[in-house]
C-alpha atoms as a PDB file:
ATOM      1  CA  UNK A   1      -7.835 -31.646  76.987  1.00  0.00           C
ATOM      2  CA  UNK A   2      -7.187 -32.828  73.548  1.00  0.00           C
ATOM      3  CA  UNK A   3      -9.270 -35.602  74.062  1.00  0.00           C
ATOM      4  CA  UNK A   4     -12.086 -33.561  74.485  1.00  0.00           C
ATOM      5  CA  UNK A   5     -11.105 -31.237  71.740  1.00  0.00           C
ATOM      6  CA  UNK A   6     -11.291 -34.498  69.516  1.00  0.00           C
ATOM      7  CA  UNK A   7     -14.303 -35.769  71.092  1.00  0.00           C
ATOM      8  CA  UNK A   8     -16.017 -32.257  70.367  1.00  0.00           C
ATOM      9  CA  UNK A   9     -14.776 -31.873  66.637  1.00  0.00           C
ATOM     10  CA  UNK A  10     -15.924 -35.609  66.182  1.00  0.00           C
ATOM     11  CA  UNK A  11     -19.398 -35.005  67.292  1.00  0.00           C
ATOM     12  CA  UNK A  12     -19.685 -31.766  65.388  1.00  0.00           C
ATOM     13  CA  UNK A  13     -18.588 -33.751  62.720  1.00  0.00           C
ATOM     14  CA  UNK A  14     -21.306 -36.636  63.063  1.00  0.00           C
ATOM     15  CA  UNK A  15     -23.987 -33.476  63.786  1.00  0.00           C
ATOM     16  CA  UNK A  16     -23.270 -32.210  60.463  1.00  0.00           C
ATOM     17  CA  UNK A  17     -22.990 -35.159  58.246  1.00  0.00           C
ATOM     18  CA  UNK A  18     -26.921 -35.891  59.745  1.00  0.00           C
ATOM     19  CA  UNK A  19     -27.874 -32.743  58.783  1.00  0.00           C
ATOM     20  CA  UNK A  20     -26.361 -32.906  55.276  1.00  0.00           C
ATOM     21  CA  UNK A  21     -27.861 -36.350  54.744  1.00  0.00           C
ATOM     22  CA  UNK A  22     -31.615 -35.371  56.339  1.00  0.00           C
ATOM     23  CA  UNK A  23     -34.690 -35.048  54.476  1.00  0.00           C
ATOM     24  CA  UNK A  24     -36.947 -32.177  55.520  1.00  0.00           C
ATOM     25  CA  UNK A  25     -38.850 -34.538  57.761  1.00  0.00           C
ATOM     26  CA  UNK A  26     -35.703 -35.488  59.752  1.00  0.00           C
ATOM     27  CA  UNK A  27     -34.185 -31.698  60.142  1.00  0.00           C
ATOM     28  CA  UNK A  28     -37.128 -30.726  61.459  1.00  0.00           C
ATOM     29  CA  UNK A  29     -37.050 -33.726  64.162  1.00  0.00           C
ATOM     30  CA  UNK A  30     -33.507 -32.870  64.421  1.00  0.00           C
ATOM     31  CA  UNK A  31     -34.160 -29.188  65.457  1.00  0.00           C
ATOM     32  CA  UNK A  32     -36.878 -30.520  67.701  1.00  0.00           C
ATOM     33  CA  UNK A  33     -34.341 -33.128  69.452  1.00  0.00           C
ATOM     34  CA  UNK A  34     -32.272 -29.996  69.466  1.00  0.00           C
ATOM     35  CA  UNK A  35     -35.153 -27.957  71.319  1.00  0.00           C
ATOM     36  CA  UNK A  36     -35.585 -31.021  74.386  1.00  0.00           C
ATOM     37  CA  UNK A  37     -31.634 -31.295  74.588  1.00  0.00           C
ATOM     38  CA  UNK A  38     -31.152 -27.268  75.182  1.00  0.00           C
ATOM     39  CA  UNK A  39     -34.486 -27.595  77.653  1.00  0.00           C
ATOM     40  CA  UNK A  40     -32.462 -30.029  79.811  1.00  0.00           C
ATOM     41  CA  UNK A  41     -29.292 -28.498  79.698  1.00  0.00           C
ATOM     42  CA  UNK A  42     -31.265 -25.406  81.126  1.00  0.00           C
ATOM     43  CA  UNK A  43     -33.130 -27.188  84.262  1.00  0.00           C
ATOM     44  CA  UNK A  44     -29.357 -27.921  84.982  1.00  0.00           C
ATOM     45  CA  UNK A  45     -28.422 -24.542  85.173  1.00  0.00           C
ATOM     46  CA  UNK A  46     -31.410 -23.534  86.684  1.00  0.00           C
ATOM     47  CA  UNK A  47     -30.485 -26.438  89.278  1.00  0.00           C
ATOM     48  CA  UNK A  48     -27.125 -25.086  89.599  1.00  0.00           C
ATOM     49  CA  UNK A  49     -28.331 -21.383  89.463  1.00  0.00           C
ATOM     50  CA  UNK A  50     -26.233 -20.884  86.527  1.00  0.00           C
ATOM     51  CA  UNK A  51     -28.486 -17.836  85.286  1.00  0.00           C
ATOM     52  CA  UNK A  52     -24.992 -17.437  82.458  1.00  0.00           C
ATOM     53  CA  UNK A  53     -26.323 -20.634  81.213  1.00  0.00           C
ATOM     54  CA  UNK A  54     -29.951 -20.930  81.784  1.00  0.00           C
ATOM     55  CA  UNK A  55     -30.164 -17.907  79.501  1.00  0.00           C
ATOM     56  CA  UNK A  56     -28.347 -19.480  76.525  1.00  0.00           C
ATOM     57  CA  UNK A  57     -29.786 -22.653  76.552  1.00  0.00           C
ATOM     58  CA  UNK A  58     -33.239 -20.820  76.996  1.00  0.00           C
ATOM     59  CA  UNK A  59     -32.232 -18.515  74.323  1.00  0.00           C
ATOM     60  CA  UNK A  60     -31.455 -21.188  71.732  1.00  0.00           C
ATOM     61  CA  UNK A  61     -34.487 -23.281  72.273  1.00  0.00           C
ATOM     62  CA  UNK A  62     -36.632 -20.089  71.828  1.00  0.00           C
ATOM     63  CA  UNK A  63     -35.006 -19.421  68.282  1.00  0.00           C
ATOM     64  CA  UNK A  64     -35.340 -22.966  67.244  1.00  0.00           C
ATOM     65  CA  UNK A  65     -39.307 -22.566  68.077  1.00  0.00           C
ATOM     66  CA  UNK A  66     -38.667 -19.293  65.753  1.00  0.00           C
ATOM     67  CA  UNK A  67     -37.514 -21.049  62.707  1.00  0.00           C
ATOM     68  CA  UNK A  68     -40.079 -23.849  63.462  1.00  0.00           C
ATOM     69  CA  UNK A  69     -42.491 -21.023  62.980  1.00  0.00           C
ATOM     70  CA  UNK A  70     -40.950 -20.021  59.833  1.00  0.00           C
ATOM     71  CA  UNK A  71     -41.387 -23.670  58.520  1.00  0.00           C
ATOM     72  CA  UNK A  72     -45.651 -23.534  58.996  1.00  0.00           C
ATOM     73  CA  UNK A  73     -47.151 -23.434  55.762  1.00  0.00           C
ATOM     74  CA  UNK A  74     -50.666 -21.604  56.564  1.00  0.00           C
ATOM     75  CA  UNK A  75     -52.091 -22.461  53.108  1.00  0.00           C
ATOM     76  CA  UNK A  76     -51.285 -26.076  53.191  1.00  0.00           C
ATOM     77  CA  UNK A  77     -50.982 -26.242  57.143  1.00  0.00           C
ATOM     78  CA  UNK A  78     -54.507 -25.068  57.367  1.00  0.00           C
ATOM     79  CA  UNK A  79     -55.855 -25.199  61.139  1.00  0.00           C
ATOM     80  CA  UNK A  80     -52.567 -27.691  62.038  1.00  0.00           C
ATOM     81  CA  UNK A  81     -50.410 -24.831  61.207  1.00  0.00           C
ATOM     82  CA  UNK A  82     -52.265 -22.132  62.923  1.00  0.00           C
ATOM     83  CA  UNK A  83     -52.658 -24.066  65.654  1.00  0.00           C
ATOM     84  CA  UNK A  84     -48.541 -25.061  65.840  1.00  0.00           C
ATOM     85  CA  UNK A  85     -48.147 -21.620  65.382  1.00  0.00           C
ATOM     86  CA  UNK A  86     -49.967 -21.009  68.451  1.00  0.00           C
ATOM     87  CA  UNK A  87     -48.244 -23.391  70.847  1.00  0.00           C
ATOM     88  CA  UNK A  88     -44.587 -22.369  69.444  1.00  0.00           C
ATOM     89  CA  UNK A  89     -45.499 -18.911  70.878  1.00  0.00           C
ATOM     90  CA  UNK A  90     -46.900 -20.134  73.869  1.00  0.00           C
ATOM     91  CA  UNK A  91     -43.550 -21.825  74.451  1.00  0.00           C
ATOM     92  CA  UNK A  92     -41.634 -18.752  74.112  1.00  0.00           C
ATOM     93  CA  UNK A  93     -43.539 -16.819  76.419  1.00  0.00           C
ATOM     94  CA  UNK A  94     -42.980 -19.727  78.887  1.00  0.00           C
ATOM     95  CA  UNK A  95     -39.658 -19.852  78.611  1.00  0.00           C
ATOM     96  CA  UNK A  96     -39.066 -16.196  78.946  1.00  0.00           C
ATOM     97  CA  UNK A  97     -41.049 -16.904  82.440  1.00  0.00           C
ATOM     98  CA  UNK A  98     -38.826 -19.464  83.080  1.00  0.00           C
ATOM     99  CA  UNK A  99     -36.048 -17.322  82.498  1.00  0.00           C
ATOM    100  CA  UNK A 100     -37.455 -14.469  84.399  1.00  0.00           C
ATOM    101  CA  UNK A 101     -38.401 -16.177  87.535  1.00  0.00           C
ATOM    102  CA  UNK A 102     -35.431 -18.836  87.347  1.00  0.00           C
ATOM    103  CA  UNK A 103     -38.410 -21.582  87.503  1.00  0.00           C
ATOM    104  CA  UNK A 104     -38.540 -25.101  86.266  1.00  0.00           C
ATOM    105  CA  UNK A 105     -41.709 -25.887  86.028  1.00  0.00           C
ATOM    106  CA  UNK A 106     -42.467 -23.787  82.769  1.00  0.00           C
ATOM    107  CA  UNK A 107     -39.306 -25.109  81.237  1.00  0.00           C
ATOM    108  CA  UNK A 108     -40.944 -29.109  82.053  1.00  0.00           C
ATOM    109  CA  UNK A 109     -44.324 -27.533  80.612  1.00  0.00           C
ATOM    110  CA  UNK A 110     -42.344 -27.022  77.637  1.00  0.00           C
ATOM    111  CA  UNK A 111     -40.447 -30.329  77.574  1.00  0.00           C
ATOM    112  CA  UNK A 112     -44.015 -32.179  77.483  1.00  0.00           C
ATOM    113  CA  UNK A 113     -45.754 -29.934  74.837  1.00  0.00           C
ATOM    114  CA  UNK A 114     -42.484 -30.659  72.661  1.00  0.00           C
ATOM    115  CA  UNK A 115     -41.936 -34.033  73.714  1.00  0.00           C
ATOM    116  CA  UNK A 116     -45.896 -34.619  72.284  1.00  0.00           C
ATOM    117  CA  UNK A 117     -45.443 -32.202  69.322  1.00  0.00           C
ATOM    118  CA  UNK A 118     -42.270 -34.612  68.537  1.00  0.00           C
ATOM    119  CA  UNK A 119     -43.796 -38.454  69.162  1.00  0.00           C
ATOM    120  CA  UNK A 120     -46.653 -37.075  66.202  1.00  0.00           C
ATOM    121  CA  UNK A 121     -43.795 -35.985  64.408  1.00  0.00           C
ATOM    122  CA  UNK A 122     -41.905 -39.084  64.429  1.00  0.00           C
ATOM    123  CA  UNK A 123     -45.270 -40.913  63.788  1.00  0.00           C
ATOM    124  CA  UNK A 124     -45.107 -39.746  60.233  1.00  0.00           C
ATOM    125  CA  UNK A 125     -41.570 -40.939  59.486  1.00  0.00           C
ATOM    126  CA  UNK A 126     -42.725 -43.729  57.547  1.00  0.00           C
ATOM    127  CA  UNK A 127     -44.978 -41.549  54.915  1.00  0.00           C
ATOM    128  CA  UNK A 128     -42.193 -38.474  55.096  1.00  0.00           C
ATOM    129  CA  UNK A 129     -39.761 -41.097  53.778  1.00  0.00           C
ATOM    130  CA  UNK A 130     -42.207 -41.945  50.964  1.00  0.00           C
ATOM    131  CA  UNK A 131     -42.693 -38.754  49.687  1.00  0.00           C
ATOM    132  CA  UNK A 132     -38.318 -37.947  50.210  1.00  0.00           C
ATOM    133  CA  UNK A 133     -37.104 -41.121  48.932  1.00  0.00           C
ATOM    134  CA  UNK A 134     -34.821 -40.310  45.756  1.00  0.00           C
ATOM    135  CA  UNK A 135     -36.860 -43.487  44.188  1.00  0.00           C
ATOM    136  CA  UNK A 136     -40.188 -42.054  44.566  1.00  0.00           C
ATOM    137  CA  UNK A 137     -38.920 -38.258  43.793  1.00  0.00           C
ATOM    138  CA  UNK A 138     -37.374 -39.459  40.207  1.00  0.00           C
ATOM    139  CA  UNK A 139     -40.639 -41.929  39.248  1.00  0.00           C
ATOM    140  CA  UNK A 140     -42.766 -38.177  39.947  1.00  0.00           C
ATOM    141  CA  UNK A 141     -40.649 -36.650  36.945  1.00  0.00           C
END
């Protein structure tokens, strides 16, 4: 038991030294990460008709598509962000089905859709760390 107790307060740890550390870029690959993780953890429960658990894990990936939502920037985001916007509400409404009906399959429709939302995101790493270098942030003063 205290193993796991350590185990758990070390990982929390770790979790919240990345987030301290992360650029915007990374936190919001972090909450997406954070998104798939939960999505998997709920086709277990749904597996194991843990409806207890399905629910939460459900439940958190549908607030992280909230504050994803609450990232867009329309004016800048233009047609990108209205079109993110979009899908993020598609999602919920899918997992809410999944939820309802106890179902996989929406909860895998979701997993792809983020899975693709995140392999774009992660294909900008290299010009995110450009414009959130400390370097490049102190030669713009």
């Amino acid at each position: 038991m205290n193993v796991a107790k350590g185990a758990q307060q070390y990982a929390q740890m770790n979790k919240q030294t990345g987030v301290e550390s992360a650029n915007p870029h990374q936190l919001i690959g972090m909450l997406y990460q954070g998104a798939l993780d939960n999505l998997q953890q709920a086709i277990g429960c749904i597996d194991r008709n843990d409806f207890e658990g399905r629910g939460r894990h459900l439940g958190r990936v549908i607030t992280i598509l909230g504050g994803l939502q609450g990232f867009l920037d329309h004016e800048k985001g233009g047609e990108i962000a209205k079109n993110l916007d979009s899908l993020y509400d598609y999602m919920s409404v899918r997992l809410f089905d999944a939820s309802k009906e106890h179902d996989k399959a929406p909860v895998e429709e979701v997993i792809g859709l983020l899975k693709e939302i995140k392999a774009g995101w992660d294909g900008i790493a290299d010009q995110a760390r450009q414009i959130y270098t400390p370097e490049s942030n102190a030669m713009s003063e």
